[in-house]
C-alpha atoms as a PDB file:
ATOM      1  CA  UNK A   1      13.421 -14.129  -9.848  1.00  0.00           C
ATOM      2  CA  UNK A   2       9.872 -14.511 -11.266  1.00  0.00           C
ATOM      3  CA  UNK A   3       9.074 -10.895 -13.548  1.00  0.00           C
ATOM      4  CA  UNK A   4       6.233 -10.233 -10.678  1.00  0.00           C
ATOM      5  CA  UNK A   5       8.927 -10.315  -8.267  1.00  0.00           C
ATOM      6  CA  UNK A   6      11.143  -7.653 -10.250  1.00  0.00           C
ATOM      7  CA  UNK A   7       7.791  -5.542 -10.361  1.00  0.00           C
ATOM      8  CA  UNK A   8       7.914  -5.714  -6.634  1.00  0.00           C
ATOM      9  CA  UNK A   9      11.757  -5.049  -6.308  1.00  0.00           C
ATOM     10  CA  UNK A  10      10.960  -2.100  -8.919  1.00  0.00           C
ATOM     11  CA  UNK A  11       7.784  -0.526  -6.469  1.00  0.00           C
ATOM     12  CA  UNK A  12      10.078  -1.322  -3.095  1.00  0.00           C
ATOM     13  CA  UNK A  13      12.665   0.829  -4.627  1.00  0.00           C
ATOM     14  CA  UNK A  14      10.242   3.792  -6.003  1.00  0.00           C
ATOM     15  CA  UNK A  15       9.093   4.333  -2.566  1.00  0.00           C
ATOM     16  CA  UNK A  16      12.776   4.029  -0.833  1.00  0.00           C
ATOM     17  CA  UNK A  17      13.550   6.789  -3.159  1.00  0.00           C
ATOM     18  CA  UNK A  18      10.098   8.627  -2.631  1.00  0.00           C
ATOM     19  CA  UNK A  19      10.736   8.529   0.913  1.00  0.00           C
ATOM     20  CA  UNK A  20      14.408   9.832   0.899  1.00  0.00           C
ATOM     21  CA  UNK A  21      13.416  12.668  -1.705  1.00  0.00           C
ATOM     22  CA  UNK A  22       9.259  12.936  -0.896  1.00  0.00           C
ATOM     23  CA  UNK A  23       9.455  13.828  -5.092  1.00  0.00           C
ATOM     24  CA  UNK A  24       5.476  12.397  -5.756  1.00  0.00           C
ATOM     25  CA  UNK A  25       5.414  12.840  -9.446  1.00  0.00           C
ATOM     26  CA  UNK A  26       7.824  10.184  -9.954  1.00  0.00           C
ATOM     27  CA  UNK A  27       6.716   7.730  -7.447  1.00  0.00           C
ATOM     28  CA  UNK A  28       3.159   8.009  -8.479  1.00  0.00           C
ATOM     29  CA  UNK A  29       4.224   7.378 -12.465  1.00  0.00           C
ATOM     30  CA  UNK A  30       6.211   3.953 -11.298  1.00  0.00           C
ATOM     31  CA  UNK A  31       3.642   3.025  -9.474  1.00  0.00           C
ATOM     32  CA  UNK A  32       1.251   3.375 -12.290  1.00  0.00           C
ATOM     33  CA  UNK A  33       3.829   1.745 -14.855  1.00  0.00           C
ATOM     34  CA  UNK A  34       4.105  -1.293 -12.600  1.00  0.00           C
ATOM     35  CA  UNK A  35       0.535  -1.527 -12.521  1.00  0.00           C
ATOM     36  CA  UNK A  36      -0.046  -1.360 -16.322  1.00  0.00           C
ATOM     37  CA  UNK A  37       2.581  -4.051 -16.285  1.00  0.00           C
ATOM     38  CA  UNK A  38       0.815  -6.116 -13.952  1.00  0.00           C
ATOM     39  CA  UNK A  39      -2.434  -5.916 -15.467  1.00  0.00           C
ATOM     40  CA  UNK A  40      -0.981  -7.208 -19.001  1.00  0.00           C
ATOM     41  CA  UNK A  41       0.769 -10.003 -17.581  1.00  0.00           C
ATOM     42  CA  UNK A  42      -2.411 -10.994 -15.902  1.00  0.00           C
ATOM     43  CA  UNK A  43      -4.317 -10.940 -19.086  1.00  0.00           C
ATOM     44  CA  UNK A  44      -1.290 -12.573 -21.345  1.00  0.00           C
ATOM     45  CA  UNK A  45      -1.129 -15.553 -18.683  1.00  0.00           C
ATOM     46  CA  UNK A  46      -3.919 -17.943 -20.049  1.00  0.00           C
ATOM     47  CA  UNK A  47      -3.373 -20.197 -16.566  1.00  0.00           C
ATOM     48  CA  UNK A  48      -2.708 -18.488 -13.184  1.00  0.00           C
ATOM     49  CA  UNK A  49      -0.663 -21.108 -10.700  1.00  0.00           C
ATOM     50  CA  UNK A  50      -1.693 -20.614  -7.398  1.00  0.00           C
ATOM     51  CA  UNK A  51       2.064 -19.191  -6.611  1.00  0.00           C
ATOM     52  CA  UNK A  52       1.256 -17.043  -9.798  1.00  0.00           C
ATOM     53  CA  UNK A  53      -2.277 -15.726  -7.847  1.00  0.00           C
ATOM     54  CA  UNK A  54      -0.608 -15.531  -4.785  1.00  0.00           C
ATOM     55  CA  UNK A  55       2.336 -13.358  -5.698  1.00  0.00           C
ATOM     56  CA  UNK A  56       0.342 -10.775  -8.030  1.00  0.00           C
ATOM     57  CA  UNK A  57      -2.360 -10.479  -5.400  1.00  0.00           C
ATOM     58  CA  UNK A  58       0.928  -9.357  -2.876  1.00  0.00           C
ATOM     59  CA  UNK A  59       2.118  -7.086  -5.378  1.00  0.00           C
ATOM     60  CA  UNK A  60      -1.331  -5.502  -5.972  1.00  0.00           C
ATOM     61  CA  UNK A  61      -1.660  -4.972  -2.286  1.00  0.00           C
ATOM     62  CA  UNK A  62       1.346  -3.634  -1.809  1.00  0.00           C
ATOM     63  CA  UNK A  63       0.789  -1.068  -4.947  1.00  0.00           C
ATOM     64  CA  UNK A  64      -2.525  -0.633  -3.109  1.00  0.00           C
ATOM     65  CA  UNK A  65      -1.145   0.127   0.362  1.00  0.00           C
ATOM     66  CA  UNK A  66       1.881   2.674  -1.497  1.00  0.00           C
ATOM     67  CA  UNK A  67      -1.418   4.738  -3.627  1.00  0.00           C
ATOM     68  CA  UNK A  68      -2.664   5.212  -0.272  1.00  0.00           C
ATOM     69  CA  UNK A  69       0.626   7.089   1.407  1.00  0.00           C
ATOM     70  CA  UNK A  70       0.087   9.891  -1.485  1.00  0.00           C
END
């Protein structure tokens, strides 16, 4: 499991548990965490493969489409 993959397991979960308890605070401050995360590994990665591209774009998307449920 690539670490943009356990980003996406980590987000998937936040909003399970958002949904079950509707507690936004917590939600909103994974959500931002994972994003910081993503961001940096962007930047570190000197050479994005085109799995690489394709998997953080999914993950952005889906952080995207979760920011827009608050």
């Amino acid at each position: 499991m690539t670490h943009i993959e356990v980003m996406q397991e980590r987000a998937v979960k936040a909003f399970v548990s958002w949904m079950s308890s509707q507690e936004c605070t917590d939600f909103l401050s994974t959500l931002q965490e994972i994003t910081t995360e993503l961001n940096s590994l962007i930047d570190a990665v000197e050479f994005h493969t085109p799995v690489f591209r394709k998997k953080a774009d999914e993950l952005e998307a889906l952080l995207a489409h979760y920011k827009t449920l608050l």
